[in-house]
N, C-alpha and C. Protein backbone atom coordinates (compact mmCIF):
# COMPACT_ATOMS: atom_id res chain seq x y z
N UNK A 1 -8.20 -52.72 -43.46
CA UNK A 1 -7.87 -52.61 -42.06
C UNK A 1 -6.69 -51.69 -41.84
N UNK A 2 -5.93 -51.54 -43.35
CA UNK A 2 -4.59 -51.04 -42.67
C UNK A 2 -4.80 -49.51 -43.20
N UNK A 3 -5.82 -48.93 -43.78
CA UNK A 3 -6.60 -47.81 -43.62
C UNK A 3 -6.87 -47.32 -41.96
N UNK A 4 -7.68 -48.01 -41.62
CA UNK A 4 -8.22 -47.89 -40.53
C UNK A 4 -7.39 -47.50 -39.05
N UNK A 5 -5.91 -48.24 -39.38
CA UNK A 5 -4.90 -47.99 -38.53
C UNK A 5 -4.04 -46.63 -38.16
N UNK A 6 -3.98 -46.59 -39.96
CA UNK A 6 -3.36 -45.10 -40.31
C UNK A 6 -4.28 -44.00 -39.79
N UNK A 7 -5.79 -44.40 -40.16
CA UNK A 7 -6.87 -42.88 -39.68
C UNK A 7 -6.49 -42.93 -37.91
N UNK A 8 -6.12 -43.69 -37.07
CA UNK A 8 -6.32 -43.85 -35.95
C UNK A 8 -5.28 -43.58 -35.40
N UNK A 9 -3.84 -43.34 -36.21
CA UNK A 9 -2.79 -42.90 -35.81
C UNK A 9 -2.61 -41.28 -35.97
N UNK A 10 -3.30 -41.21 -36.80
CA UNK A 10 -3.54 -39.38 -37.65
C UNK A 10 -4.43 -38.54 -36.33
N UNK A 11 -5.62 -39.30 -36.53
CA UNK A 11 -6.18 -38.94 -35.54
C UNK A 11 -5.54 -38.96 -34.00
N UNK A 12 -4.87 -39.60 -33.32
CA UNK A 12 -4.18 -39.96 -32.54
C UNK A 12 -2.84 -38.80 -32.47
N UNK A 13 -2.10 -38.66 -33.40
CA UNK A 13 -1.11 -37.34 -32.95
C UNK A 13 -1.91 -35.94 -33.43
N UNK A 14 -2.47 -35.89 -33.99
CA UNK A 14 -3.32 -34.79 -33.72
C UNK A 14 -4.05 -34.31 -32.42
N UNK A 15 -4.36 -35.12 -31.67
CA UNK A 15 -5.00 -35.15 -30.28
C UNK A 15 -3.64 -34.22 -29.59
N UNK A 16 -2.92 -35.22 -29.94
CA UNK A 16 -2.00 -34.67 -28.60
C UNK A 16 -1.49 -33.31 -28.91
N UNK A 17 -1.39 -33.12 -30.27
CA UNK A 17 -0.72 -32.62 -30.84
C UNK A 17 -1.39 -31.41 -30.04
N UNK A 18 -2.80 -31.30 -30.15
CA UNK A 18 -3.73 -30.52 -29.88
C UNK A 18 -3.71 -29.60 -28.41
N UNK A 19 -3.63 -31.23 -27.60
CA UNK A 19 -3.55 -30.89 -26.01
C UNK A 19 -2.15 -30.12 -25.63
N UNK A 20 -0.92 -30.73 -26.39
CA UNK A 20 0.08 -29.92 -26.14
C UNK A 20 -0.09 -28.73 -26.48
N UNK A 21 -0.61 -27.86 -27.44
CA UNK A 21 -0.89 -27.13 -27.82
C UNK A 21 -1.62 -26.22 -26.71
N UNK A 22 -2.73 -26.77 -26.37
CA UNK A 22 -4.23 -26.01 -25.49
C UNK A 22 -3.10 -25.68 -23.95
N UNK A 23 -2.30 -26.63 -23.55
CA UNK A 23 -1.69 -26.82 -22.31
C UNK A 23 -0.70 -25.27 -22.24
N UNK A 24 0.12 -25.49 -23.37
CA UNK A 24 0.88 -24.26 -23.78
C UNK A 24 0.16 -23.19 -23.43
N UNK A 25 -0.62 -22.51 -24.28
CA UNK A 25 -1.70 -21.70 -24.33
C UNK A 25 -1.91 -21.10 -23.24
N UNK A 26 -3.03 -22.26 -22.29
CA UNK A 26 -3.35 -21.88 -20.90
C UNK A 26 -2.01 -21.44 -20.09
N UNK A 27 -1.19 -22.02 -20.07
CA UNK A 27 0.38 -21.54 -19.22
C UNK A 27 0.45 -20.56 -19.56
N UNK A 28 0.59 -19.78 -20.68
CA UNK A 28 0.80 -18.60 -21.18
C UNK A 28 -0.01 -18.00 -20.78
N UNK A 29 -1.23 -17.55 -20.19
CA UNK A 29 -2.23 -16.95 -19.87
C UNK A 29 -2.30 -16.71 -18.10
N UNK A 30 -0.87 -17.54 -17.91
CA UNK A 30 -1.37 -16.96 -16.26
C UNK A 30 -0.34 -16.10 -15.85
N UNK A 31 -0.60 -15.61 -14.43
CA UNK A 31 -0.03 -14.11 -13.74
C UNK A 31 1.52 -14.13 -14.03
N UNK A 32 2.08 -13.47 -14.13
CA UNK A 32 3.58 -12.75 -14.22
C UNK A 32 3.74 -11.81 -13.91
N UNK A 33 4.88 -11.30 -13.69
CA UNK A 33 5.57 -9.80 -13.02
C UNK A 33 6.93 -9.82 -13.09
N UNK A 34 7.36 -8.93 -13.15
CA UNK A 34 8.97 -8.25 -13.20
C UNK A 34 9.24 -7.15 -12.78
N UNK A 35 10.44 -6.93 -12.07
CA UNK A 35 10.19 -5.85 -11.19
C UNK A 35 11.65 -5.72 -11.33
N UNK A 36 12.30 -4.82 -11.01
CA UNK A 36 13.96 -4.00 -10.62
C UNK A 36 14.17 -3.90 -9.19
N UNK A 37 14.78 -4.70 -8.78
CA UNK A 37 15.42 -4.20 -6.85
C UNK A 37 15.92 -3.27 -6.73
N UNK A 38 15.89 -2.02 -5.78
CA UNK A 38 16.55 -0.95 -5.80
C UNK A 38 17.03 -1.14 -4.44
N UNK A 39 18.07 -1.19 -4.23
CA UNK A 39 18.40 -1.48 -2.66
C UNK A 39 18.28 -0.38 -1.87
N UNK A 40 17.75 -0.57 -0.64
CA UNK A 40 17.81 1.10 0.44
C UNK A 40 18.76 1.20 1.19
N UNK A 41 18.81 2.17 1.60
CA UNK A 41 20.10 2.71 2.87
C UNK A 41 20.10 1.79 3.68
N UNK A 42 20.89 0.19 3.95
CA UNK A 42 21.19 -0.34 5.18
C UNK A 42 20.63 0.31 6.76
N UNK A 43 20.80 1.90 6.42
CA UNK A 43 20.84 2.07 8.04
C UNK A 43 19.54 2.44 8.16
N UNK A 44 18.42 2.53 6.92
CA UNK A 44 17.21 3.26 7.33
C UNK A 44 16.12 2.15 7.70
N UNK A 45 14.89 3.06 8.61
CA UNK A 45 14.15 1.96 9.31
C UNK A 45 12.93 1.80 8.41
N UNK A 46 12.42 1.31 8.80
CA UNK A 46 10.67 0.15 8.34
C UNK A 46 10.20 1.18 7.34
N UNK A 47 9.65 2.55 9.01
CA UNK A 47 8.99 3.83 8.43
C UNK A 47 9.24 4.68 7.32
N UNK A 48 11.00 4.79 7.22
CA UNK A 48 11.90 5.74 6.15
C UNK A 48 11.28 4.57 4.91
N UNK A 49 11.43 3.59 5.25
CA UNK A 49 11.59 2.51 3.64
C UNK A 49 9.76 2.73 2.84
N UNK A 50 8.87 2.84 3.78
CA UNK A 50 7.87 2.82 3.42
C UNK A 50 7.14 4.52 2.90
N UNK A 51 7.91 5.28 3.66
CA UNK A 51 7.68 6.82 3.61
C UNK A 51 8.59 6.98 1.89
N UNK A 52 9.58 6.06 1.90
CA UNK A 52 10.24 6.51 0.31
C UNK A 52 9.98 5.73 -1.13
N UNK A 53 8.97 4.36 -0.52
CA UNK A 53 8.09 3.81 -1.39
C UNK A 53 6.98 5.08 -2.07
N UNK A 54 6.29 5.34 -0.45
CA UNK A 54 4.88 6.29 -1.22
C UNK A 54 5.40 7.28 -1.93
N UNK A 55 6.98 8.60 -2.04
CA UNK A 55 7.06 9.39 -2.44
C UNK A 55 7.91 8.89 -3.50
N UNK A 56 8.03 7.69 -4.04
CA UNK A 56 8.82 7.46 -5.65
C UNK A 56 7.32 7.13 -6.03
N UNK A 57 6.24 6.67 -5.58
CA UNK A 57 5.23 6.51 -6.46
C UNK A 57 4.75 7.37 -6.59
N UNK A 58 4.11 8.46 -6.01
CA UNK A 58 4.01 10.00 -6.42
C UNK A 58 5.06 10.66 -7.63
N UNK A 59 6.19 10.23 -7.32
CA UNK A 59 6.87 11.22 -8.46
C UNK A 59 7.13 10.27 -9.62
N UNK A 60 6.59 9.19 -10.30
CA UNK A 60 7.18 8.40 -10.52
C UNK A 60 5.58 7.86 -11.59
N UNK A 61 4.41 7.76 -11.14
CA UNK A 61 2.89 7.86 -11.84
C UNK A 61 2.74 9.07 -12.28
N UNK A 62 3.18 9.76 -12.69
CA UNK A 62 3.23 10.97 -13.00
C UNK A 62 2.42 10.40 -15.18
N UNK A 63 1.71 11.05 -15.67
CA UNK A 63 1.46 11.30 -16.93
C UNK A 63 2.42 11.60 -17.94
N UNK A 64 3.53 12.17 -17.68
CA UNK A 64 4.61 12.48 -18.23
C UNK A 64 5.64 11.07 -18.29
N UNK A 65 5.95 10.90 -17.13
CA UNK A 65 6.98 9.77 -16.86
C UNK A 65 6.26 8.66 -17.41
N UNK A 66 4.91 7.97 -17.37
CA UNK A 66 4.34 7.15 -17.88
C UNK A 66 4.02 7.16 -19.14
N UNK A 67 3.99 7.83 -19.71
CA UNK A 67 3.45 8.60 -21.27
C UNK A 67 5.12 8.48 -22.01
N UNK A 68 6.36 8.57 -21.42
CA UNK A 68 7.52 8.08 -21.97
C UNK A 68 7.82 6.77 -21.68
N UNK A 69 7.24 6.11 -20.62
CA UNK A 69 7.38 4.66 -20.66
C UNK A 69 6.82 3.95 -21.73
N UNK A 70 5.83 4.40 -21.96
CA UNK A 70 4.46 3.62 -23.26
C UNK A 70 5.52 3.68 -24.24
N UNK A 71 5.59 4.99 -24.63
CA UNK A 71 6.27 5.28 -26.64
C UNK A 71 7.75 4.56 -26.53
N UNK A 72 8.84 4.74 -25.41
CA UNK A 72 9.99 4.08 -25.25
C UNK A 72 9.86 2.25 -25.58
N UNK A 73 8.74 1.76 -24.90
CA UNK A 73 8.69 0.40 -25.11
C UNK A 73 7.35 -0.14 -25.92
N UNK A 74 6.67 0.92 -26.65
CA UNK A 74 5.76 0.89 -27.70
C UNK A 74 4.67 -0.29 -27.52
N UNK A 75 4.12 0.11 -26.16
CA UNK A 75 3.08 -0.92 -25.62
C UNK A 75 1.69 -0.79 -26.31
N UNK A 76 1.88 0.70 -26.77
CA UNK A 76 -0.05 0.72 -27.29
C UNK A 76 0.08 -0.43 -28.57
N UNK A 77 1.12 -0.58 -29.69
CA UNK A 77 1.20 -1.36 -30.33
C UNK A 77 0.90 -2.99 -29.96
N UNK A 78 2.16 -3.05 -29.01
CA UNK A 78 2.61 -4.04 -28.62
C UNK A 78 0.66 -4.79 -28.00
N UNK A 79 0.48 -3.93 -27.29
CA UNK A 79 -0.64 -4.73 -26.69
C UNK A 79 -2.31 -4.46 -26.83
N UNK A 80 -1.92 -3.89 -28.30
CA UNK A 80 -3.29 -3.41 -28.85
C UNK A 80 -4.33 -2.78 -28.39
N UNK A 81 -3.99 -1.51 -27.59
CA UNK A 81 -4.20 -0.44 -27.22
C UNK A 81 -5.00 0.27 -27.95
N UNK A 82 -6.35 1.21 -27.42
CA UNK A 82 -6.69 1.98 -28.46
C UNK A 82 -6.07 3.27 -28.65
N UNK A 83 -5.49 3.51 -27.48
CA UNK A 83 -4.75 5.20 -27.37
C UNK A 83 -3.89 4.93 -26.41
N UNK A 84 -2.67 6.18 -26.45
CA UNK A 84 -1.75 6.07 -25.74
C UNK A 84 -2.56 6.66 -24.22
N UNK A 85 -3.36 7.39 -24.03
CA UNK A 85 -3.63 7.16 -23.17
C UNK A 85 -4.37 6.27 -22.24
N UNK A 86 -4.98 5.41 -23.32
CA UNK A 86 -5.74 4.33 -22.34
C UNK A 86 -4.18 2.80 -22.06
N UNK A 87 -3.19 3.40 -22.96
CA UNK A 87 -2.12 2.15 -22.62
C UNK A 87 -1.28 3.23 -20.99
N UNK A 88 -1.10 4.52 -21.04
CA UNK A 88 -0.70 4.89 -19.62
C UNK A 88 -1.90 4.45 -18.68
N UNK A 89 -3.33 3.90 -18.94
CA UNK A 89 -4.05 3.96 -18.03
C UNK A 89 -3.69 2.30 -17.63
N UNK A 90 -3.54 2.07 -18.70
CA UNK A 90 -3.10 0.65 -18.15
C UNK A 90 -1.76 -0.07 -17.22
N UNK A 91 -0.74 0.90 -18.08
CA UNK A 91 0.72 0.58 -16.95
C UNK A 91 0.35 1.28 -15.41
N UNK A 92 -0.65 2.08 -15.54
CA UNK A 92 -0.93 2.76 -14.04
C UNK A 92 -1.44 1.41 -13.11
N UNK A 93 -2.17 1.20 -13.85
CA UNK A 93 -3.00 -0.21 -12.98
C UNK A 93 -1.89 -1.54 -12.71
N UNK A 94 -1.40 -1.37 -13.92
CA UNK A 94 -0.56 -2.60 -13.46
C UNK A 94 1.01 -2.93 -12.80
N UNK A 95 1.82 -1.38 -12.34
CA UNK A 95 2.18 -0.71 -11.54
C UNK A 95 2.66 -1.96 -10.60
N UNK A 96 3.66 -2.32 -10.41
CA UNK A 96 4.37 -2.74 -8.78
C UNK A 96 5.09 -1.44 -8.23
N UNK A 97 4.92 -1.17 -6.99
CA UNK A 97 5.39 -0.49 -6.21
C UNK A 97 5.96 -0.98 -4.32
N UNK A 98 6.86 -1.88 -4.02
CA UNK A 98 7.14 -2.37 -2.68
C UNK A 98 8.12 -2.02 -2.01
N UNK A 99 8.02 -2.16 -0.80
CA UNK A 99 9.40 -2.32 0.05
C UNK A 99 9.15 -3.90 0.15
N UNK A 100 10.37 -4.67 0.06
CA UNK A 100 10.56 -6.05 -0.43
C UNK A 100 12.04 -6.33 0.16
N UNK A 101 12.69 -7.67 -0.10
CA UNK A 101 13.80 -8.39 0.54
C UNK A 101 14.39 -8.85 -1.11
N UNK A 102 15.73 -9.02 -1.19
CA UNK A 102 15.86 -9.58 -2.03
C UNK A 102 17.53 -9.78 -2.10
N UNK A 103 17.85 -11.30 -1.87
CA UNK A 103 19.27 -11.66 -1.98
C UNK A 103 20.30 -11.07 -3.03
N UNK A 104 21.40 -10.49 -2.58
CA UNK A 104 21.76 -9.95 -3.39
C UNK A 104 23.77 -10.47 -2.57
N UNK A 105 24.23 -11.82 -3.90
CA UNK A 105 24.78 -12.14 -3.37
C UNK A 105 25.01 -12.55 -2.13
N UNK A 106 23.59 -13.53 -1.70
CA UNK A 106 23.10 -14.42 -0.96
C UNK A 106 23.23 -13.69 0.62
N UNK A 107 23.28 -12.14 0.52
CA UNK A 107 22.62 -11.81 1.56
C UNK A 107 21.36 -11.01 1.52
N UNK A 108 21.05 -11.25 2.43
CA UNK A 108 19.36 -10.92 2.39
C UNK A 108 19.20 -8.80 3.01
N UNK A 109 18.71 -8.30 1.55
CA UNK A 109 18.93 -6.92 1.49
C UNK A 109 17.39 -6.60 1.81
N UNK A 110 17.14 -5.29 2.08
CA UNK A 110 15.41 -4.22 1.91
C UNK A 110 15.77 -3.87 0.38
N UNK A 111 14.83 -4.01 -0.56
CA UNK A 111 14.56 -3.08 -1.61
C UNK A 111 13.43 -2.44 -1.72
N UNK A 112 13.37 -1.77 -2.53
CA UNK A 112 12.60 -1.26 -3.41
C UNK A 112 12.53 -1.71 -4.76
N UNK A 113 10.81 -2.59 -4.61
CA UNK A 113 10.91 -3.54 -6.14
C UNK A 113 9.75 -1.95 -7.03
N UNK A 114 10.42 -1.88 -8.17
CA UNK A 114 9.53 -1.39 -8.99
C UNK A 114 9.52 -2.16 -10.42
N UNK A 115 8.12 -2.45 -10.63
CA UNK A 115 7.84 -3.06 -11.71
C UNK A 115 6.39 -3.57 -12.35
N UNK A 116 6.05 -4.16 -13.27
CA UNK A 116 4.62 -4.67 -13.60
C UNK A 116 4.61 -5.91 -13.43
N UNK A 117 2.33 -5.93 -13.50
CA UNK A 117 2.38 -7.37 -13.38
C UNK A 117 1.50 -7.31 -14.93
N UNK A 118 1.63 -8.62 -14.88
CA UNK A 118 0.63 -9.07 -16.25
C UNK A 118 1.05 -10.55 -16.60
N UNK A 119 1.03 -11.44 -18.19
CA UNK A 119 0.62 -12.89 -18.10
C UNK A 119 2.12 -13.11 -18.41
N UNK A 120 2.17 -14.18 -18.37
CA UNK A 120 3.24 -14.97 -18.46
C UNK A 120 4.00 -14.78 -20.18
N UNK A 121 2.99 -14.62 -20.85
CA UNK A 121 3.27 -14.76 -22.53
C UNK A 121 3.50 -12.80 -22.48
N UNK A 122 3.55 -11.98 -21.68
CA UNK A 122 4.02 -10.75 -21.37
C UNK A 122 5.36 -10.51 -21.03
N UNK A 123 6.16 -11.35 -20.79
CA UNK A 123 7.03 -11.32 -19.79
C UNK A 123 8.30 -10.35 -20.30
N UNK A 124 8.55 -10.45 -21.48
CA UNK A 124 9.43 -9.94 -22.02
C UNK A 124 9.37 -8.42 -21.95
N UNK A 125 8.24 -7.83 -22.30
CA UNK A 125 7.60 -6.34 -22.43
C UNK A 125 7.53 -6.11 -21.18
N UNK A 126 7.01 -7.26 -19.92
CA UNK A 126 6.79 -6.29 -18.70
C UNK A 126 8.59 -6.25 -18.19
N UNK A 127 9.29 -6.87 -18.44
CA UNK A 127 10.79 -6.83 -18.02
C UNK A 127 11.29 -5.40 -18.71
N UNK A 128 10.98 -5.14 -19.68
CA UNK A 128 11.47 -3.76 -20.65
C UNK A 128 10.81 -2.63 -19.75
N UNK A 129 9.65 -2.79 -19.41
CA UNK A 129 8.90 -1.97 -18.59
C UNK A 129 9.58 -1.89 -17.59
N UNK A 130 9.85 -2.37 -16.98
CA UNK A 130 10.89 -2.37 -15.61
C UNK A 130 11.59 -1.44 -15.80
N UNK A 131 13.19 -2.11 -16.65
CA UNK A 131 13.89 -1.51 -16.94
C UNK A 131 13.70 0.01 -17.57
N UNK A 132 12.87 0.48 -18.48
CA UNK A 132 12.88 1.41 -18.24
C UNK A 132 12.46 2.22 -17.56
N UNK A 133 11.51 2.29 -16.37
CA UNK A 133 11.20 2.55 -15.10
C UNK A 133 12.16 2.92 -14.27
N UNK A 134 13.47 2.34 -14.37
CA UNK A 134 14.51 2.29 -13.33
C UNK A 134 15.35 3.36 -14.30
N UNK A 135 15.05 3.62 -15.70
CA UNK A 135 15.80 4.72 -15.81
C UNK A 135 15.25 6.38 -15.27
N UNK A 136 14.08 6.25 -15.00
CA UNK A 136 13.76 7.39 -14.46
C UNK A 136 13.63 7.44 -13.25
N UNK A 137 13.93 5.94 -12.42
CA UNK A 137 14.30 6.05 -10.98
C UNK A 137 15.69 6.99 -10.88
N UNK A 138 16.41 6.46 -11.69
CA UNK A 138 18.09 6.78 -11.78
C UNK A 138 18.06 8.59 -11.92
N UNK A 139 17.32 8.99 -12.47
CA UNK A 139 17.63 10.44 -13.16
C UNK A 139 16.96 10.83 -11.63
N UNK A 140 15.96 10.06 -10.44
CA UNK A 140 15.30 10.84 -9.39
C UNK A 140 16.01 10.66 -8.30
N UNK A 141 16.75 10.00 -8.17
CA UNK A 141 17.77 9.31 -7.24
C UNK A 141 19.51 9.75 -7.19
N UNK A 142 19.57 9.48 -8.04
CA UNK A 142 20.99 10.02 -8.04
C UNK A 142 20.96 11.89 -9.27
N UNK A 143 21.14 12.50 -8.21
CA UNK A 143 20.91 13.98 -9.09
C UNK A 143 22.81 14.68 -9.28
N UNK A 144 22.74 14.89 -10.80
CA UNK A 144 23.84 15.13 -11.02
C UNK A 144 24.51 16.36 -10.54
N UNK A 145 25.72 16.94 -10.47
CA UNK A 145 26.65 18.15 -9.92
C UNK A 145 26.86 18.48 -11.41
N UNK A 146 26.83 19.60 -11.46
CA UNK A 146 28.07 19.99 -12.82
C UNK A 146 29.66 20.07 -12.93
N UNK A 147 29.78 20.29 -11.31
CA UNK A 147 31.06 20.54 -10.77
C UNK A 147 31.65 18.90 -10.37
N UNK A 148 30.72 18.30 -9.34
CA UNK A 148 31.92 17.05 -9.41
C UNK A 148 31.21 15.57 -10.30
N UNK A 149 30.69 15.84 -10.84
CA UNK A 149 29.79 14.32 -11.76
C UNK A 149 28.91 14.01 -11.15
N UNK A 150 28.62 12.59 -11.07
CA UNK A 150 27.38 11.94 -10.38
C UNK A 150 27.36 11.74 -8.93
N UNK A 151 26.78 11.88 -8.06
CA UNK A 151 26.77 11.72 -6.53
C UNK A 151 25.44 11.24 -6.01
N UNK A 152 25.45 10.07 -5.80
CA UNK A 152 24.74 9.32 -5.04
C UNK A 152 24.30 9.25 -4.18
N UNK A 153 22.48 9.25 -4.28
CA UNK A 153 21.61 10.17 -3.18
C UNK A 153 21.69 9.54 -1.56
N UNK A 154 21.55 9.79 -0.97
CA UNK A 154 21.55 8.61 0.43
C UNK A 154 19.98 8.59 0.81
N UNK A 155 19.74 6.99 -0.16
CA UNK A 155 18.32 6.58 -0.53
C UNK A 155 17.75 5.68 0.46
């Protein structure tokens, strides 16, 4: 009998063991995103915010700029890609591009979110993706002087 107890306890954390397991899993498998706030000009309206969404995504999907996002954060690897170009075909698709709200020091700002979506068990890679995204926001946005340093675009 005291066989019988032990198989039923074995069997028994294995179950759960199991379900905790399957539960994990599925969580990991659902939607995620990460994105960078870029704050806009306070004084500009609806139209300006949405007119400077469509022209950072034009300069910004570019084959070039995307094709250094891939190799910088080594997604064809990372996400078992057959070619670097079918992994730019993929950050194309999965692409955030908004005019958005976002507290910033609990007042409520306009941004500009740029970033990806993808699963939850992604999260780390689509956050890198971000970030480096926002470094080639930075190089389109703020354009350097030789004469006085950096000067900050009025975005």
């Amino acid at each position: 009998m005291q066989r019988w107890i032990v198989a039923a306890a074995v069997v028994l954390c294995l179950l759960l063991g199991g379900g905790a397991f399957g539960y994990w899993k599925y969580k990991q498998s659902g939607p995620d995103f990460s994105y960078v706030p870029l704050p806009f000009n306070p004084e500009s309206t609806e139209e300006q915010r949405l007119q400077s969404v469509k022209e950072m995504k034009e300069k910004l999907l570019t084959d070039t700029i995307l094709t250094g996002v891939v190799r910088d954060c080594n997604i064809e690897q990372k996400w078992k890609l057959s070619s670097e170009q079918g992994a730019v075909e993929e950050l194309r698709r999965r692409v955030i591009f908004e005019a958005g709200e976002t507290n910033i020091k609990g007042i409520p700002t306009p941004t500009l979110n740029i970033g990806f979506r993808g699963k939850v068990a992604e999260h780390d890679d689509l956050a890198a993706l971000a970030q480096r995204m926002m470094e080639d926001v930075q190089r389109l946005v703020i354009p350097k002087d030789e004469n006085s340093g950096t000067v900050p675009a009025k975005y």
